[in-house]
Each structure stands twice: as C-alpha cells, then as structure tokens.
N, C-alpha and C. Protein backbone atom coordinates (compact mmCIF):
# COMPACT_ATOMS: atom_id res chain seq x y z
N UNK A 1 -12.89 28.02 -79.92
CA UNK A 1 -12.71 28.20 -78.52
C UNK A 1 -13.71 27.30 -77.79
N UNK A 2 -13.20 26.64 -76.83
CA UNK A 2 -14.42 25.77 -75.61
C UNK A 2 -13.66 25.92 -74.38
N UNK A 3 -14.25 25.05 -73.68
CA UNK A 3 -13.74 24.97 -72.15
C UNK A 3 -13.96 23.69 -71.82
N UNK A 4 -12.60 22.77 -71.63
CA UNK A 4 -12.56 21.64 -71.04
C UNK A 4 -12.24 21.33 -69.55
N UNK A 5 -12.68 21.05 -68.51
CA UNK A 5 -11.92 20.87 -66.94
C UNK A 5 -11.91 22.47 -66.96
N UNK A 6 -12.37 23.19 -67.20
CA UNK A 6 -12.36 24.66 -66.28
C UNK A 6 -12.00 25.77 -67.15
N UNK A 7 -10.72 25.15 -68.35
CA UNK A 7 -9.75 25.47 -68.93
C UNK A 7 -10.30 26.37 -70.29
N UNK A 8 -10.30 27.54 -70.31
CA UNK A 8 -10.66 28.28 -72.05
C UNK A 8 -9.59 27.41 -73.09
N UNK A 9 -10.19 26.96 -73.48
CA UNK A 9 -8.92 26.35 -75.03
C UNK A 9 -9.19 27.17 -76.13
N UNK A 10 -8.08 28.11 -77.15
CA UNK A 10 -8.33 28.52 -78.30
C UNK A 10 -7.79 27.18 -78.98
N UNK A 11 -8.26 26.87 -80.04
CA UNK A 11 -7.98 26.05 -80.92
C UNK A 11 -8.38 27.12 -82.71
N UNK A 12 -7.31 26.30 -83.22
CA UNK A 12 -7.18 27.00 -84.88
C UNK A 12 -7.51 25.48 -85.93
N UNK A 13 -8.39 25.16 -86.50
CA UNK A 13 -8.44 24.42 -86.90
C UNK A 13 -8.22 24.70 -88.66
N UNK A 14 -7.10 23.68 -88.57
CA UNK A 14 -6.56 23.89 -90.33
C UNK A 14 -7.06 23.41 -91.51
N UNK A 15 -7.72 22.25 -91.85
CA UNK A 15 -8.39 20.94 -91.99
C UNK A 15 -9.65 20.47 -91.46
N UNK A 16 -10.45 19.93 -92.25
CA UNK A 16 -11.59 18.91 -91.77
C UNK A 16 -11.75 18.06 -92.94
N UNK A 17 -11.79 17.07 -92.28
CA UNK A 17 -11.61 15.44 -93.44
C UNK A 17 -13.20 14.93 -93.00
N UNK A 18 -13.86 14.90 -93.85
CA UNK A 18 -15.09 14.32 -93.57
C UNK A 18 -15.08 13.35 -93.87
N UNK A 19 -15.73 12.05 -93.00
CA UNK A 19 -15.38 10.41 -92.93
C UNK A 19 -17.17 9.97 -92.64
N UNK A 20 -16.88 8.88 -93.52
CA UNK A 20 -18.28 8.61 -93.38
C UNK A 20 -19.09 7.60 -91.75
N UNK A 21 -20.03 7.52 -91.36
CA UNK A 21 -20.11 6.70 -90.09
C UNK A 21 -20.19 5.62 -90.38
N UNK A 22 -19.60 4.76 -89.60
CA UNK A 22 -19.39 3.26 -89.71
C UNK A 22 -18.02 2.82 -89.87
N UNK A 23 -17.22 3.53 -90.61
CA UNK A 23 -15.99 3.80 -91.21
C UNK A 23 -15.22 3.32 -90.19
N UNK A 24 -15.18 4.52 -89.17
CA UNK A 24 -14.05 3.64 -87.98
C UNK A 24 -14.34 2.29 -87.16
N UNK A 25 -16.08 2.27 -86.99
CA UNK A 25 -16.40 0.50 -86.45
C UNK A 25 -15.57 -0.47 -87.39
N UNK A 26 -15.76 -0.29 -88.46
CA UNK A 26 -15.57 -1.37 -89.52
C UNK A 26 -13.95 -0.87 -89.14
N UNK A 27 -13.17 -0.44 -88.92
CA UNK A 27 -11.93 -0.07 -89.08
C UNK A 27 -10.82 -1.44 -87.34
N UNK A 28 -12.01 -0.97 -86.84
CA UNK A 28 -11.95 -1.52 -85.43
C UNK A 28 -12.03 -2.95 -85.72
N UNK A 29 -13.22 -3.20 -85.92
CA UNK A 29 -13.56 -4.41 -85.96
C UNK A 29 -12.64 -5.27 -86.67
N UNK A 30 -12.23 -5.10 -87.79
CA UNK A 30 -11.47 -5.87 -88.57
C UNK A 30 -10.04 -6.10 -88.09
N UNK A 31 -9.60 -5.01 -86.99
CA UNK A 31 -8.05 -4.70 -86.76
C UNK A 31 -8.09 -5.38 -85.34
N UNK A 32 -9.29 -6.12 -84.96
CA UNK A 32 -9.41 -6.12 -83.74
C UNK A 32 -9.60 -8.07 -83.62
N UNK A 33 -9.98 -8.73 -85.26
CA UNK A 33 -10.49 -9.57 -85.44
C UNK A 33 -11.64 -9.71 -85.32
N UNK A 34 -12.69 -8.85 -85.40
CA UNK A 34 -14.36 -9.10 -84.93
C UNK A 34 -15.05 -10.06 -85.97
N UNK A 35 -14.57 -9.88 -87.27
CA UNK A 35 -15.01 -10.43 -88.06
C UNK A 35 -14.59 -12.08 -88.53
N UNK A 36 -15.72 -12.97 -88.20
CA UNK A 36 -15.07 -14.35 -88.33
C UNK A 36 -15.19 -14.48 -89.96
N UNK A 37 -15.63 -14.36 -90.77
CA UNK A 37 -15.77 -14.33 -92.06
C UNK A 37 -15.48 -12.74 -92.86
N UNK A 38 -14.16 -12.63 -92.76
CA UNK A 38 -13.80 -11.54 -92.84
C UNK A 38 -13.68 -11.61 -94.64
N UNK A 39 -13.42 -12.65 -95.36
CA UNK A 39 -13.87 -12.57 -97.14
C UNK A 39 -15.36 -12.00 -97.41
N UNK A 40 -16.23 -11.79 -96.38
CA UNK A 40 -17.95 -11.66 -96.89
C UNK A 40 -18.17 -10.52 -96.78
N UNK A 41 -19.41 -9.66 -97.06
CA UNK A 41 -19.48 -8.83 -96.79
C UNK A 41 -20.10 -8.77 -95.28
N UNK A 42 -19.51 -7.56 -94.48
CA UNK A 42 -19.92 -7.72 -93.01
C UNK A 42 -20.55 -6.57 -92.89
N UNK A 43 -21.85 -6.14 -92.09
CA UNK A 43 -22.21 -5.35 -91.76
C UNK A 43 -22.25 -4.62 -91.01
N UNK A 44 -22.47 -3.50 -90.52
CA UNK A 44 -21.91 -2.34 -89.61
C UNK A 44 -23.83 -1.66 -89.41
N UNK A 45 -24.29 -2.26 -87.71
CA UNK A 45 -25.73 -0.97 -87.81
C UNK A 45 -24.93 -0.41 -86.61
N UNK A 46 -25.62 1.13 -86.99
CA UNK A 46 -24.99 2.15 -86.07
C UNK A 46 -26.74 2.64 -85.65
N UNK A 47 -26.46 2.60 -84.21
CA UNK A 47 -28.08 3.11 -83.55
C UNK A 47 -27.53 4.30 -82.80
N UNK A 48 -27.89 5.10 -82.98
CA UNK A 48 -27.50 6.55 -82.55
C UNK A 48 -28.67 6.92 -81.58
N UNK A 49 -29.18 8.35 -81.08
CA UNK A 49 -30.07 8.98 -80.71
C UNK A 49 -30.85 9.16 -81.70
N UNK A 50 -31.08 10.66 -82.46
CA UNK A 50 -32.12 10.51 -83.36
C UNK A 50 -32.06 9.81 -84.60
N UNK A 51 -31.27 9.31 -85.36
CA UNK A 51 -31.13 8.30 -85.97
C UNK A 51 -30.19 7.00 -86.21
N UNK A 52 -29.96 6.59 -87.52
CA UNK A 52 -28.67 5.48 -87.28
C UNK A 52 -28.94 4.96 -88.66
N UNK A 53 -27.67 4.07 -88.81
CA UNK A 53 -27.19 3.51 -90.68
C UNK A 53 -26.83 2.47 -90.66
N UNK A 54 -27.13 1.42 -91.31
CA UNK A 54 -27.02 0.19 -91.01
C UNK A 54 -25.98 0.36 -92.84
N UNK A 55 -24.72 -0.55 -92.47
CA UNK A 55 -23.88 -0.40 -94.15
C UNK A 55 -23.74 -1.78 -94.00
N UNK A 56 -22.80 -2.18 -94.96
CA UNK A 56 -22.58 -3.55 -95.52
C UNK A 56 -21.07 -2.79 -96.19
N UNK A 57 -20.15 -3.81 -96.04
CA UNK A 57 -18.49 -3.43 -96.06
C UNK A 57 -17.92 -4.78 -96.82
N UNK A 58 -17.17 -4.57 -97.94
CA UNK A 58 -16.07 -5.26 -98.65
C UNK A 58 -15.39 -5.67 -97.59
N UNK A 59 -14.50 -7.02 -97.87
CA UNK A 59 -13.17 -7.25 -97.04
C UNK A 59 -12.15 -6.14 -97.35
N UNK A 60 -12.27 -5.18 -98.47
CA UNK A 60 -11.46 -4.73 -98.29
C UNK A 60 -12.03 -3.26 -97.83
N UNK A 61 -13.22 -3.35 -97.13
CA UNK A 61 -13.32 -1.67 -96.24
C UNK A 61 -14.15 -0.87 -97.51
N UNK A 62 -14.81 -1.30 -98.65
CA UNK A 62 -15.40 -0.70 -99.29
C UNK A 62 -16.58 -0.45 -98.91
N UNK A 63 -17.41 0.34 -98.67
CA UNK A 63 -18.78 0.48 -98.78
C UNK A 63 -19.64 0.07 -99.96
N UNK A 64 -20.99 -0.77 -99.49
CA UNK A 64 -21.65 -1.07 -100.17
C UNK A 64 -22.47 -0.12 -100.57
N UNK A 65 -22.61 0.91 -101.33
CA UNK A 65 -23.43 2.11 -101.28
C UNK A 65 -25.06 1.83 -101.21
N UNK A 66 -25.27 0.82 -102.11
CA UNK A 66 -26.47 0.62 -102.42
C UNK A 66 -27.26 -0.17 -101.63
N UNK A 67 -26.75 -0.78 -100.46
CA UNK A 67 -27.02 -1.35 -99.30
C UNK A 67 -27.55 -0.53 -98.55
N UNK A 68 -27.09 0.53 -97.98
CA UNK A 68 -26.90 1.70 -97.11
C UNK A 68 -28.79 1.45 -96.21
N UNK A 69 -28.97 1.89 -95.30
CA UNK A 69 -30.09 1.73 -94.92
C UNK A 69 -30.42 3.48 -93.55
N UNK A 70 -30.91 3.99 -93.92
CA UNK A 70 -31.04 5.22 -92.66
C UNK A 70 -31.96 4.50 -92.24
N UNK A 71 -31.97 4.56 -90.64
CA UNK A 71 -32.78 3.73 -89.89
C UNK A 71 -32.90 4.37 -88.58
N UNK A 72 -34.13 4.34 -87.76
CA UNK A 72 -34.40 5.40 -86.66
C UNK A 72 -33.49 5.00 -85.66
N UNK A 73 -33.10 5.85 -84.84
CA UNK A 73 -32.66 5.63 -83.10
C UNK A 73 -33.66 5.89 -82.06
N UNK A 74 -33.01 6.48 -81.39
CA UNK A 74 -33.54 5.78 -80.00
C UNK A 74 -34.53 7.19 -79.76
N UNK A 75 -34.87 7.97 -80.07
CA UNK A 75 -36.00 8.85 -80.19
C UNK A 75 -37.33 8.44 -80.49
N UNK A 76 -37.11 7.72 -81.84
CA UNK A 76 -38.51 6.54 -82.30
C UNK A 76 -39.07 5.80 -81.13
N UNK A 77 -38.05 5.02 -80.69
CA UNK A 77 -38.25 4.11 -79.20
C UNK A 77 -39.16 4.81 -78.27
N UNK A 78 -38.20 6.15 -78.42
CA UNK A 78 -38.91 6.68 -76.81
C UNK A 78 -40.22 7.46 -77.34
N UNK A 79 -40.54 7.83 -78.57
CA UNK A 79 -41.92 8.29 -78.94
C UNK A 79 -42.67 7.26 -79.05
N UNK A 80 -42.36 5.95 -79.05
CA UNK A 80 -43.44 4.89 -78.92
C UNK A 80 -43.34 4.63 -77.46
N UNK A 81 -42.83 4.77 -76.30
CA UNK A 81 -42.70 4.67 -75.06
C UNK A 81 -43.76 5.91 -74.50
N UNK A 82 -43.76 7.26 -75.01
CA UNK A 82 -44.01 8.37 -74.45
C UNK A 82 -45.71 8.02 -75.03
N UNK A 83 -46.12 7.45 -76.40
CA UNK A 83 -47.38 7.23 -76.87
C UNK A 83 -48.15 6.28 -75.64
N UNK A 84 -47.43 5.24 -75.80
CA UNK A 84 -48.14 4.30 -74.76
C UNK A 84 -48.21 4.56 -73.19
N UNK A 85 -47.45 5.79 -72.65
CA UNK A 85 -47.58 6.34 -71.27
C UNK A 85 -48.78 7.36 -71.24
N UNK A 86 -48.72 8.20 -72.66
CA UNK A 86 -49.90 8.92 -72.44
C UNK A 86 -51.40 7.90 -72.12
N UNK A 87 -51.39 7.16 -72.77
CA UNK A 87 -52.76 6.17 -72.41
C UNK A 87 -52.82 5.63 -71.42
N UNK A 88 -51.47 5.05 -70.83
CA UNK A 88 -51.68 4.32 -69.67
C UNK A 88 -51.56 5.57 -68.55
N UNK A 89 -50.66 6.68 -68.47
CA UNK A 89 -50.82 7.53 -67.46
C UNK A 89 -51.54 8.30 -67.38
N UNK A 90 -51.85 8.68 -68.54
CA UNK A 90 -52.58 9.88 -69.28
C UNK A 90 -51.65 11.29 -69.37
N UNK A 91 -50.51 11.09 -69.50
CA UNK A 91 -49.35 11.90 -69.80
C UNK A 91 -47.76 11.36 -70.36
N UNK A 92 -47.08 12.23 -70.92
CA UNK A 92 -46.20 11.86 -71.26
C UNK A 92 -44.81 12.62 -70.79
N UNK A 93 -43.88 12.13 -70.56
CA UNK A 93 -42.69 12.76 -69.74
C UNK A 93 -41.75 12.91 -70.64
N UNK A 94 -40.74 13.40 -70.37
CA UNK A 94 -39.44 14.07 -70.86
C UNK A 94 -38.43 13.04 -71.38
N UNK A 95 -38.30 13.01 -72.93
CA UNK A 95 -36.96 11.76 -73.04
C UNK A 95 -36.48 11.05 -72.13
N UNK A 96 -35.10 12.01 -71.13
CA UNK A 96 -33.86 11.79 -70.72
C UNK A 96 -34.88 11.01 -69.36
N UNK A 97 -35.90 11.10 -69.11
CA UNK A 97 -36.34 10.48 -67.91
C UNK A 97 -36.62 9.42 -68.03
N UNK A 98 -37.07 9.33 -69.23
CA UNK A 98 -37.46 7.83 -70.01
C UNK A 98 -36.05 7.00 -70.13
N UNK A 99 -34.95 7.71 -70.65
CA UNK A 99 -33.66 7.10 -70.81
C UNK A 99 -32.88 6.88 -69.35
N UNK A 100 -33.01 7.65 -68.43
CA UNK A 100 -32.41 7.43 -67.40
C UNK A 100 -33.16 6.18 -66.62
N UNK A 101 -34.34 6.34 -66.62
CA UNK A 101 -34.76 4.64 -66.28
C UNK A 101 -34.56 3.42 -67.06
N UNK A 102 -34.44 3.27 -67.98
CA UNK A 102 -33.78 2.65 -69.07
C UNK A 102 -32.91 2.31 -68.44
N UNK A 103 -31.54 3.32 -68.38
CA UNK A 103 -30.38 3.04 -67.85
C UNK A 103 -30.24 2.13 -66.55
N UNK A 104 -31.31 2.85 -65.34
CA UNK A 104 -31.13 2.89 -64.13
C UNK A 104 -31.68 1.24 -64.24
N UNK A 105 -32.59 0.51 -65.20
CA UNK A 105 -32.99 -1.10 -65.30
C UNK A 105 -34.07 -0.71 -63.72
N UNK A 106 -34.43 0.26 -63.89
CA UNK A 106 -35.65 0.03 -62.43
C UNK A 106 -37.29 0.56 -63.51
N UNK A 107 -36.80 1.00 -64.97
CA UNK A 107 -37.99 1.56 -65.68
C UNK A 107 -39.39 2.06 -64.96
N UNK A 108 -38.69 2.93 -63.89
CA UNK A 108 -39.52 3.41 -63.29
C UNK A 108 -39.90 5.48 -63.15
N UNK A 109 -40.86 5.37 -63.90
CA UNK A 109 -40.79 7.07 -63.60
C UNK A 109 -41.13 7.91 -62.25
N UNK A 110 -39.76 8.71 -62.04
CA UNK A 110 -39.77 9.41 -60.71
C UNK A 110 -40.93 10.03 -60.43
N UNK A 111 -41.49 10.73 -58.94
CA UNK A 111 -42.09 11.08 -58.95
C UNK A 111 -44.07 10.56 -58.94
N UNK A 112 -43.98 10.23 -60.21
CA UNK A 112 -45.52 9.19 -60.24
C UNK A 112 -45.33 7.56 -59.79
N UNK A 113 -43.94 7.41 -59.68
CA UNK A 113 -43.54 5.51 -59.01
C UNK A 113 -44.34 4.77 -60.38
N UNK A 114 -44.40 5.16 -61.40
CA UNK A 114 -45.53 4.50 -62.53
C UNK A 114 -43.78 3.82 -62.87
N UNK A 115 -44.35 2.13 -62.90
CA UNK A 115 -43.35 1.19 -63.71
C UNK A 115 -43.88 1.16 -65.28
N UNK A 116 -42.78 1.51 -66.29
CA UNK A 116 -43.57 0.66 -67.59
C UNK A 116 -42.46 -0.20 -68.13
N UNK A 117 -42.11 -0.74 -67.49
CA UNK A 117 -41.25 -2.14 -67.88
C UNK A 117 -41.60 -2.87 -69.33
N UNK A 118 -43.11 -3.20 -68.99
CA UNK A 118 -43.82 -3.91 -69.94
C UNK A 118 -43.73 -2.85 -70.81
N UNK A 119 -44.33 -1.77 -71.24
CA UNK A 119 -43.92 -0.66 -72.20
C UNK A 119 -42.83 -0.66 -72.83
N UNK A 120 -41.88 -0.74 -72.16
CA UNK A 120 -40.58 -0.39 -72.55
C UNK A 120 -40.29 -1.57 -73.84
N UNK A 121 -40.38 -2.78 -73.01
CA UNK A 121 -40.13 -4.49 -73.87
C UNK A 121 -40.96 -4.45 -74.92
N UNK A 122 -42.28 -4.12 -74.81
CA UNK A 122 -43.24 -4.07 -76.38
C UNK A 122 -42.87 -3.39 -76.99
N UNK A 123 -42.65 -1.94 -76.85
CA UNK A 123 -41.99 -0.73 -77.74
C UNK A 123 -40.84 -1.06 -78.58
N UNK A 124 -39.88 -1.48 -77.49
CA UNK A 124 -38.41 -1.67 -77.75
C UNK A 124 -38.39 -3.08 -78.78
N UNK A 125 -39.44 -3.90 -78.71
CA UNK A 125 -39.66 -4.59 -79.72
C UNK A 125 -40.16 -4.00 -81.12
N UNK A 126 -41.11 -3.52 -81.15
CA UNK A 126 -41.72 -2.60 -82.12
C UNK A 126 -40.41 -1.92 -82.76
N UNK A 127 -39.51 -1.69 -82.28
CA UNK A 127 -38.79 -0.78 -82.99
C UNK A 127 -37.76 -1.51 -83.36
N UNK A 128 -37.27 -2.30 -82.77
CA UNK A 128 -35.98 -3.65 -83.25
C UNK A 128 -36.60 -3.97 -84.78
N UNK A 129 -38.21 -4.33 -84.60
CA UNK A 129 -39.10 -5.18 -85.75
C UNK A 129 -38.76 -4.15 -86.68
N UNK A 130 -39.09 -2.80 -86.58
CA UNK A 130 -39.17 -1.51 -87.64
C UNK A 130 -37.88 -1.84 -88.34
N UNK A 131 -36.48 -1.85 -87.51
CA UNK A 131 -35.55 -1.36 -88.06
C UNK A 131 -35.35 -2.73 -88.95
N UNK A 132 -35.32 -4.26 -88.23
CA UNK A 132 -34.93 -5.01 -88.85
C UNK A 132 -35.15 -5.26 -90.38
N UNK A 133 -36.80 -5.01 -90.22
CA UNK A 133 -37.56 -5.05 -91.43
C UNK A 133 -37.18 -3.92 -92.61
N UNK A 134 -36.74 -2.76 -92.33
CA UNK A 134 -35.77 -2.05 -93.40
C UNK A 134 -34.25 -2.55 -93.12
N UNK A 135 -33.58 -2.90 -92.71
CA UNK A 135 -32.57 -3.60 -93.04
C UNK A 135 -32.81 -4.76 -94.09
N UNK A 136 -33.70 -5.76 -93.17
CA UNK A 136 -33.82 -7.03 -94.12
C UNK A 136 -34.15 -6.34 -95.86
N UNK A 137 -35.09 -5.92 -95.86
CA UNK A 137 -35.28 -5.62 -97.20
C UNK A 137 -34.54 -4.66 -98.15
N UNK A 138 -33.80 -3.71 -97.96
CA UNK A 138 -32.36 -3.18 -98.11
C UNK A 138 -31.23 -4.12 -98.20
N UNK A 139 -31.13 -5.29 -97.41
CA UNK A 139 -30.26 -6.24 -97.80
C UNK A 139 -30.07 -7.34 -98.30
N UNK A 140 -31.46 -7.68 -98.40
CA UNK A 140 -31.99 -9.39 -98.83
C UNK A 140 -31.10 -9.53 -100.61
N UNK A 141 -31.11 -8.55 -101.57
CA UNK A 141 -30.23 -9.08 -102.72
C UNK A 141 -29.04 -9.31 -102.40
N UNK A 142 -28.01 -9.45 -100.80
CA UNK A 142 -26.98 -9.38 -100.54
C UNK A 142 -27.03 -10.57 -99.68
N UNK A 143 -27.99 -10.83 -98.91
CA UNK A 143 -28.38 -12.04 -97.81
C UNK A 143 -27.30 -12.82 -98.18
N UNK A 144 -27.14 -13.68 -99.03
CA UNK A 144 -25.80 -14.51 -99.19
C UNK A 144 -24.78 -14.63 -98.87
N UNK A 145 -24.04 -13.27 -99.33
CA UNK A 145 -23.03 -12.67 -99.06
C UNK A 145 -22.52 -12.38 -97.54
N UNK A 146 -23.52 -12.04 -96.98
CA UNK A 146 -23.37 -11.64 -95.24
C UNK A 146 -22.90 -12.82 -94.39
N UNK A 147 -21.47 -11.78 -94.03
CA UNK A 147 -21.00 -12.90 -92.69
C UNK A 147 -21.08 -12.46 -91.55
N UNK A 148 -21.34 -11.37 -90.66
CA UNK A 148 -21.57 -11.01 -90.06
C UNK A 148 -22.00 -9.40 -89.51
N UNK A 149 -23.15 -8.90 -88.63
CA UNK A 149 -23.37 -7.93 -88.31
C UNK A 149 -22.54 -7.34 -86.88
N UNK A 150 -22.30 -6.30 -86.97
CA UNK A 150 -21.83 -5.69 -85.34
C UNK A 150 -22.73 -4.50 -85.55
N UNK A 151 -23.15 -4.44 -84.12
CA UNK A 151 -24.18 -3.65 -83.48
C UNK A 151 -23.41 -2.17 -82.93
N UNK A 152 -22.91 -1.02 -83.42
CA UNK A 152 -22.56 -0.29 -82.42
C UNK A 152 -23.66 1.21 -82.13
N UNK A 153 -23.08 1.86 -81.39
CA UNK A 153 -23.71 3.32 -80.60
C UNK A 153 -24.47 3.06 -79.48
N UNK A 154 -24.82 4.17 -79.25
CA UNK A 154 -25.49 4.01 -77.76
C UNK A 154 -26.31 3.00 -77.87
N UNK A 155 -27.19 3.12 -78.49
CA UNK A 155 -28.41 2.23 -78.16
C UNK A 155 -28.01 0.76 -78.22
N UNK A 156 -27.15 0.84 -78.91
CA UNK A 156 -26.69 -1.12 -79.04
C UNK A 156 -26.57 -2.18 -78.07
N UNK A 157 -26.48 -1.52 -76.69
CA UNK A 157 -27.21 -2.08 -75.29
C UNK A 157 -28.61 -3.01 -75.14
N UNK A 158 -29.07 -1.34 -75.48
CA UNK A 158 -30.50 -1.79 -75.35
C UNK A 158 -31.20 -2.67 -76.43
N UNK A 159 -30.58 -4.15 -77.84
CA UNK A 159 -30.84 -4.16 -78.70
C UNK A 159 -30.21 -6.38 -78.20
N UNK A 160 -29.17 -5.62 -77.22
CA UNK A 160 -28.08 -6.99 -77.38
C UNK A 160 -29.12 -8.13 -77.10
N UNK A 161 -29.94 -8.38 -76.17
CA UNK A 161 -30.73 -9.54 -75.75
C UNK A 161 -31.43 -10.01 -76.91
N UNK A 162 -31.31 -8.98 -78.03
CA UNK A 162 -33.05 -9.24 -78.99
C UNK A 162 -32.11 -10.26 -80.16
N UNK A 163 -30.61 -9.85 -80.04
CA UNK A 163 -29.58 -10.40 -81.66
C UNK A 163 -30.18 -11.89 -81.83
N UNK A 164 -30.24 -12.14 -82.90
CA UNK A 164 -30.93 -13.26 -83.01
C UNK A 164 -29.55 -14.69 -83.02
N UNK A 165 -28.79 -14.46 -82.95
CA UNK A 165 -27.36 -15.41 -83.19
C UNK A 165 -26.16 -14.90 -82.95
N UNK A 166 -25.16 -15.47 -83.41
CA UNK A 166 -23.97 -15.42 -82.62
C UNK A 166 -23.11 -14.44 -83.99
N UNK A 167 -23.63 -14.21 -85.18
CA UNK A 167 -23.63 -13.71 -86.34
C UNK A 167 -23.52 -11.95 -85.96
N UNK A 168 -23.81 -11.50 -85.06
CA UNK A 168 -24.47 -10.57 -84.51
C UNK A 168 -23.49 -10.20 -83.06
N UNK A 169 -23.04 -8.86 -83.49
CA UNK A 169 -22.09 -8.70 -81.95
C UNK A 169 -22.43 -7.26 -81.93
N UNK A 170 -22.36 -6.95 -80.17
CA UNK A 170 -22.03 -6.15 -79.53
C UNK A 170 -21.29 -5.71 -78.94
N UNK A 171 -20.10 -4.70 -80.00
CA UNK A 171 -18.51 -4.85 -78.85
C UNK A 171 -18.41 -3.77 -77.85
N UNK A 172 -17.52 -4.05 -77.04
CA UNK A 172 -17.00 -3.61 -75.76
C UNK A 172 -17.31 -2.20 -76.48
N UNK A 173 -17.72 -0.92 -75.07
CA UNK A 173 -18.04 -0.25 -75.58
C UNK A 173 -18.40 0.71 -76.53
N UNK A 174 -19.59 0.08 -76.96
CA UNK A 174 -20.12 0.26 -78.75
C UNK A 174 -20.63 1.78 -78.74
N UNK A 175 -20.88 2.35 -77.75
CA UNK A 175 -21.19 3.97 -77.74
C UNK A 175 -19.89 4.41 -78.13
N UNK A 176 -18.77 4.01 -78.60
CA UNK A 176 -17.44 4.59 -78.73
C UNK A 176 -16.98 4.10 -79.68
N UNK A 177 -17.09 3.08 -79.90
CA UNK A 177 -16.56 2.07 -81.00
C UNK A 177 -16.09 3.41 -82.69
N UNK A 178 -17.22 3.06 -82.85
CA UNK A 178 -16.75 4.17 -84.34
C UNK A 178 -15.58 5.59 -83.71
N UNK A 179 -16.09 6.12 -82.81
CA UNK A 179 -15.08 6.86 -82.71
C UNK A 179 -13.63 6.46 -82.64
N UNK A 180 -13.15 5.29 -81.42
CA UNK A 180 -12.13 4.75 -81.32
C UNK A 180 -11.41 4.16 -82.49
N UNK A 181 -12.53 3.44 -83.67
CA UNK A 181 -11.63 3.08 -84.91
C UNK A 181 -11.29 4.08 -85.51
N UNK A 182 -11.38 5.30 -85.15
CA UNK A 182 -10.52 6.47 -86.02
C UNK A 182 -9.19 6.60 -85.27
N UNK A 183 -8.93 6.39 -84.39
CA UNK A 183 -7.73 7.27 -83.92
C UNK A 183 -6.84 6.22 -84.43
C-alpha cells in the first residue's frame, strides 16, 4: 500500500527479479549507441548518495565480476565539505543544505551568507582523486581493453567538468539512466 497524487494504492506484488546496478545503464547505453567501441569492454560508474559501483561490461552485456569496484557517493563529498566548514566556520551544517547549494551553483550557506565555493572544488576534487584511484587500480589489468566509461546517478553532474576526455560521458539525465534502461 502507498499513496501517489493523494491516491491510497493497494498493490499485490507477485514477483521480484533482482537485477544488478548498472545493468539497465549498460542496457541504455548500448541500445542508444553510447558506446563508440562497442567490441571493448565499456565501463559503467554509478555515483549514488551514500555509495556507488563502478563495473566493466562485455559487448555482449556480461559483467566483469572481478573488475567490480564499490566506491563512495556523494555523502563522502559532503563529509569532506562539512570537515572543512567546521574549521573554517567553526560548525558544520546539515547535508541537504550543503546539496541544495550545490544545486542552487550560489554554494552559499543560508542564513550565515558563508560562501565555500573554494571548499566545495578542493573536496569535490579529493573525492573524484579517491574514487578514481580505486577504479584505476581495480582496473589497470583491464586498461587495454577499455573503450569507454559513462558516468551515471545523481552525482554524475557534479563529476562532468573533472572527465578527463571524450572517452568519458555523461548522458542525458544520468540520475535516471539505470532506471530508464530497465523499462
């Protein structure tokens, strides 16, 4: 039972197919043409909230198991954002306030008018570096093989300026992406 638009819905659910994440990006991507070297193996990082999985995919949609990488989201970010406000403000504020300036591109916290712009860019580096650096080394016996990465989930916004090449995509809304390659 929930409530959508106002509405009580009973629902009976018969089935649950458990699918792994990445599954429908990679499903998308390929049906969509994302992949210019679609014989290689292509990679799939998924940046979520509290965490995210960076895979590596067969042309033919196999998972690389042993690739696999768990890798932080956007919580890490904002605990290195909330570390460096306590010193510079001498306090630390609430996630979604941190994320809503983020969003809002004014990185400004309400209330105290405190900008940490600069915070945000060092952090948000710090944590690109974290993740890359367990990717890279999780994937370097495969380095060869790789034809291309796509970036999806929320955070994949906040990541696009840092891609180092054209190897590297961010598709049309990537907070959705995996979901949409399921349907």
């Amino acid at each position: 039972m929930f409530t959508r638009n106002n509405l009580l819905i009973h629902v009976d659910v018969k089935s649950v197919r458990a699918i792994d994440e990445t599954v429908g990006s990679f499903r998308k991507a390929k049906s969509e043409g994302l992949f210019g070297y679609s014989g290689a193996l292509n990679g799939i990082v998924s940046l979520g909230g509290k965490d995210g999985i960076a895979r590596l995919y067969t042309s033919e949609g196999q998972i690389n198991r042993s690739a696999d990488v768990k890798i932080s989201g956007t919580l890490a970010l904002i605990t290195h954002i909330n570390k460096a406000l306590g010193v510079e403000m001498g306090r630390t504020v609430l996630p979604h306030i941190i994320m809503d300036a983020v969003e809002r591109g004014d990185y400004i916290i309400p209330g105290a008018g405190f900008n940490f712009s600069k915070i945000f860019f060092d952090c948000r580096e710090k944590w690109w570096s974290e993740i890359r650096s367990a990717v890279g080394k999780q994937w370097q016996p495969f380095a060869d093989e790789i034809g291309e990465i796509l970036v999806v989930g929320g955070s994949a916004h906040i990541v696009a300026k840092l891609l180092p090449n054209d190897r590297y995509k961010v598709p049309t809304q990537p907070q959705f992406f995996d979901l949409l390659g399921l349907i």
